[in-house]
C-alpha atoms as a PDB file:
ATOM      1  CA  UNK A   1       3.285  -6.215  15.609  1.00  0.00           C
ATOM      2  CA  UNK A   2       6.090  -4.646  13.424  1.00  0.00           C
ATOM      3  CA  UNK A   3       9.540  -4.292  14.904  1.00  0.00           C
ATOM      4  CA  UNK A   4       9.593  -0.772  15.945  1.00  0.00           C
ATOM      5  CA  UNK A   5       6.065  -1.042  17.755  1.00  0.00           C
ATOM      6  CA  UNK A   6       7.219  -4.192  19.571  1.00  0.00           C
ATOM      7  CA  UNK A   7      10.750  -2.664  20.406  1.00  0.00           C
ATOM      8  CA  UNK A   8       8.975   0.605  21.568  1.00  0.00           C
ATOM      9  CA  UNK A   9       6.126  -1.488  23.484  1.00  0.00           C
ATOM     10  CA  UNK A  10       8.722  -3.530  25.021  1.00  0.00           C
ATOM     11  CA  UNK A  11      10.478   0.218  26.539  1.00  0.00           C
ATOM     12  CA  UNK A  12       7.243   1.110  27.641  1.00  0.00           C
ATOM     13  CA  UNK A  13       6.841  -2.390  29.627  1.00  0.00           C
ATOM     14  CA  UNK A  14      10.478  -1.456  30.962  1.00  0.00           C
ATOM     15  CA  UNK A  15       9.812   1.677  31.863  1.00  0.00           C
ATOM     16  CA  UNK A  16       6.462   0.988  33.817  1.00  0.00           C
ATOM     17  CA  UNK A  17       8.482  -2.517  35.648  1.00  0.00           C
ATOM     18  CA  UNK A  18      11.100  -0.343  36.782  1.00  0.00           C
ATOM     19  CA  UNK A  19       8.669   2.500  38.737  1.00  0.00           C
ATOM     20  CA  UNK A  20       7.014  -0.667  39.941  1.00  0.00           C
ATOM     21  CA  UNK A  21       3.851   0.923  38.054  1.00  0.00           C
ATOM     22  CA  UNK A  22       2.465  -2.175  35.856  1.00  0.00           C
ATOM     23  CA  UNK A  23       0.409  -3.021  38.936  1.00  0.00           C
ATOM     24  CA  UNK A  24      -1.769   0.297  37.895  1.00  0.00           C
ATOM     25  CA  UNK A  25      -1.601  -0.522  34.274  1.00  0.00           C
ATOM     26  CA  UNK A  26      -5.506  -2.435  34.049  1.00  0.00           C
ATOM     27  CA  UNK A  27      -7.032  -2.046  30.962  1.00  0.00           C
ATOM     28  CA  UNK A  28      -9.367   0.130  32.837  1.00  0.00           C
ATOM     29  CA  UNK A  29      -6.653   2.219  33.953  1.00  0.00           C
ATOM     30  CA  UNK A  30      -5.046   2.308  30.242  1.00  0.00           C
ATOM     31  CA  UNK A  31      -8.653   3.087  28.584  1.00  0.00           C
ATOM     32  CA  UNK A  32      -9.033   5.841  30.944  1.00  0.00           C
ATOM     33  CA  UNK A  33      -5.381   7.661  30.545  1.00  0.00           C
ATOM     34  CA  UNK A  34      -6.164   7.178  26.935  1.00  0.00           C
ATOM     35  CA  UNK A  35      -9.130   8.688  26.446  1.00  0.00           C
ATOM     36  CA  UNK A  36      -7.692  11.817  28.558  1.00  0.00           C
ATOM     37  CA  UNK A  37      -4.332  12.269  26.556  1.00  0.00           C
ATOM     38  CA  UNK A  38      -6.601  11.916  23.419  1.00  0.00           C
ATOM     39  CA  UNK A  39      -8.737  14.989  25.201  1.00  0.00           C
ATOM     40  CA  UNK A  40      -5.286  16.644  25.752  1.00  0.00           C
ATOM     41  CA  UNK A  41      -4.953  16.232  21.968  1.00  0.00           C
ATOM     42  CA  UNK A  42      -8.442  18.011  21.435  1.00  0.00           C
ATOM     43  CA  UNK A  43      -6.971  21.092  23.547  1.00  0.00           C
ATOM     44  CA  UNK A  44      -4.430  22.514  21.322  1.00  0.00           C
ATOM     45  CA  UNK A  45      -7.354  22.486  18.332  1.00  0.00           C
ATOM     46  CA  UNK A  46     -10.337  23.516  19.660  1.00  0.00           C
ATOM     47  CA  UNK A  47     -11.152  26.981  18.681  1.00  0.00           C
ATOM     48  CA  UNK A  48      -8.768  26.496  15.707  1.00  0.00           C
ATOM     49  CA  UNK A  49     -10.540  27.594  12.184  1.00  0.00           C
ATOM     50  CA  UNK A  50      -9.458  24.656   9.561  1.00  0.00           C
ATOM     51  CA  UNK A  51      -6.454  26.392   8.147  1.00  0.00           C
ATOM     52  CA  UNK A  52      -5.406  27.076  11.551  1.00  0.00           C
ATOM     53  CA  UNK A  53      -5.212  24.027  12.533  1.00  0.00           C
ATOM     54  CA  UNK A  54      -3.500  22.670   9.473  1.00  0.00           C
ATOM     55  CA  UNK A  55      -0.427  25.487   9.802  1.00  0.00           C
ATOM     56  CA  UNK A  56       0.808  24.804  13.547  1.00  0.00           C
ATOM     57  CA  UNK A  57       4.244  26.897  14.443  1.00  0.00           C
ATOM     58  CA  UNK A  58       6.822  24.429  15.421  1.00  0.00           C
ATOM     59  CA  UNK A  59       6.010  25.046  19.199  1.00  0.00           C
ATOM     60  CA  UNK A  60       2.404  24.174  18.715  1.00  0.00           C
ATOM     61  CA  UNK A  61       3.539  21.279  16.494  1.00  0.00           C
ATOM     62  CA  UNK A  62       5.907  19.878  18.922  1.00  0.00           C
ATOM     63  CA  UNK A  63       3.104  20.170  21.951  1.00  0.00           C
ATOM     64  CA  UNK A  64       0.585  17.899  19.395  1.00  0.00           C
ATOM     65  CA  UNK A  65       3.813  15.474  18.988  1.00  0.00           C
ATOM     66  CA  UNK A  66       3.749  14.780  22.503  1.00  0.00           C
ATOM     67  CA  UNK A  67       0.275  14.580  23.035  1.00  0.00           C
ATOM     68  CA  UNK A  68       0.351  12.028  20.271  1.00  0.00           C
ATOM     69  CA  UNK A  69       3.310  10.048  21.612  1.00  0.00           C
ATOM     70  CA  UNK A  70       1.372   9.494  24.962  1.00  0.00           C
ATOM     71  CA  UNK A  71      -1.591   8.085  23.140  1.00  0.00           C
ATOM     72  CA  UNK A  72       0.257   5.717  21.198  1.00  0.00           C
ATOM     73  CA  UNK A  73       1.900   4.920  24.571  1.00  0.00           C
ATOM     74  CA  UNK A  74      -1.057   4.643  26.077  1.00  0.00           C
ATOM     75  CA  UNK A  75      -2.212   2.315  23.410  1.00  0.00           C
ATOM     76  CA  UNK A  76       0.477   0.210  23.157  1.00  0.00           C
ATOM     77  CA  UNK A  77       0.098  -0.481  26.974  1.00  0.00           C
ATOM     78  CA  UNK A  78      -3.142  -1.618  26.502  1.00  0.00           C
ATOM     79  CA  UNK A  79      -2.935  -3.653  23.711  1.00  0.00           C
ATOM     80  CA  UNK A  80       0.180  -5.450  25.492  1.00  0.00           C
ATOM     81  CA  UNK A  81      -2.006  -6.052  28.506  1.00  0.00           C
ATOM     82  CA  UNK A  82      -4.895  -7.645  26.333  1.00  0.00           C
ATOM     83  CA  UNK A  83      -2.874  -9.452  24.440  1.00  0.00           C
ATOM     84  CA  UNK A  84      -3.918  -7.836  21.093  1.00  0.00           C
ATOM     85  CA  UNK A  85      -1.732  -7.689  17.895  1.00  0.00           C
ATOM     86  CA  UNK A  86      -2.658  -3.547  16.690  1.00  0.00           C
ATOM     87  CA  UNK A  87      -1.059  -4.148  13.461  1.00  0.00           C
ATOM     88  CA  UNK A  88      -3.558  -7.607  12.750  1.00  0.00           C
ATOM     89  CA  UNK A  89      -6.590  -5.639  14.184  1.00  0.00           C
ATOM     90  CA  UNK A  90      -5.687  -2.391  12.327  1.00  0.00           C
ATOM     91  CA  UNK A  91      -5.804  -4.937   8.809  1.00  0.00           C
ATOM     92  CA  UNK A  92      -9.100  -6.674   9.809  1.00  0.00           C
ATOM     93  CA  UNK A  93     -10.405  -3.131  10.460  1.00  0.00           C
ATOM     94  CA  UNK A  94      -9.280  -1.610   7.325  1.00  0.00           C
ATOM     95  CA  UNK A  95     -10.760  -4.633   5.244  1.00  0.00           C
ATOM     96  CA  UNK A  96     -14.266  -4.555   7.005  1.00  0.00           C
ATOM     97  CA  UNK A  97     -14.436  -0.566   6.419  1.00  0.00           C
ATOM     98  CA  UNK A  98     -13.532  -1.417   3.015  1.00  0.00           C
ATOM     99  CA  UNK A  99     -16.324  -3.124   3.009  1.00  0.00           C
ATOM    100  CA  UNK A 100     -18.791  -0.700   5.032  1.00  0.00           C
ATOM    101  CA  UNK A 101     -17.525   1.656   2.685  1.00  0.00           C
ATOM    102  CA  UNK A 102     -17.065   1.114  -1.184  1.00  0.00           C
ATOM    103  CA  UNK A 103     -15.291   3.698  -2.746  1.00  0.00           C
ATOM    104  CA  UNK A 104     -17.351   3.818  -5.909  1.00  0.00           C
ATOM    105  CA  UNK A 105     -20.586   4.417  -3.641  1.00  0.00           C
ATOM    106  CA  UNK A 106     -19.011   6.805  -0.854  1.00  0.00           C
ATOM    107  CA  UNK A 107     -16.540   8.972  -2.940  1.00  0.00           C
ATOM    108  CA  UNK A 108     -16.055  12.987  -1.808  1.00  0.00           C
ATOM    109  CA  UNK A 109     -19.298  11.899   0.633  1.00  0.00           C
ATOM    110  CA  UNK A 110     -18.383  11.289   4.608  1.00  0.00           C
ATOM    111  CA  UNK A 111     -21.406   9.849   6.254  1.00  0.00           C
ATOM    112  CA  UNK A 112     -21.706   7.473   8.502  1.00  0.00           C
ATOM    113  CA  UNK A 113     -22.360   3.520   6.912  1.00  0.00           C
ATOM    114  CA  UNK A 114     -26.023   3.558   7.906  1.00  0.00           C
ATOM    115  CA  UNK A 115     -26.784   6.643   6.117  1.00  0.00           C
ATOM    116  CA  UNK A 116     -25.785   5.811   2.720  1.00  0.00           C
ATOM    117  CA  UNK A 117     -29.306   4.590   0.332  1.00  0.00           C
ATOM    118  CA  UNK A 118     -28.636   0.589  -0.089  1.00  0.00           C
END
């Protein structure tokens, strides 16, 4: 984990110790608060045409920020609590999809791995 994400995980793990609150923090209980902050998150764009929702006002931009900080909170918990390194998992990810996913084959065309002709 790069220094800022372990110096902001290890906050976070301050934070919940001091409220005596790590006894809630299951990965069940982070999975859960995560998926609903990333629903939060859906909130402020549904309903939004494209260009809408790539010209926020500061106000609406600083809402998203937050909504985005508690996810990464959120996710940070969790990976502290199962003992998984983000930034490794993020790599391994990135090189399978790489994979899944040759550029000169999938270029300008988003579909899902399966539904590209082999």
């Amino acid at each position: 984990m790069s220094d800022s994400l372990a110096q902001l995980n290890a906050r976070l793990l301050r934070f919940a110790r001091e409220r005596d609150w790590e006894q809630f923090h299951s990965p069940k209980n982070l999975a859960m608060a995560l998926a609903g902050e990333a629903g939060e998150l859906l909130e402020h764009f549904q309903w939004l045409s494209e260009a809408q929702s790539a010209a926020l006002d500061d106000a609406k931009k600083r809402e998203v920020a937050h909504e985005l900080a508690d996810i990464l909170s959120y996710l940070l918990r969790l990976s502290e609590r199962l003992d998984i390194d983000l930034i490794a998992a993020a790599e391994e990810k990135i090189a399978i999809n790489e994979q899944r996913y040759p550029a000169e084959k999938v270029r300008g065309d988003a579909r899902r791995a399966s539904e590209y002709p082999d």
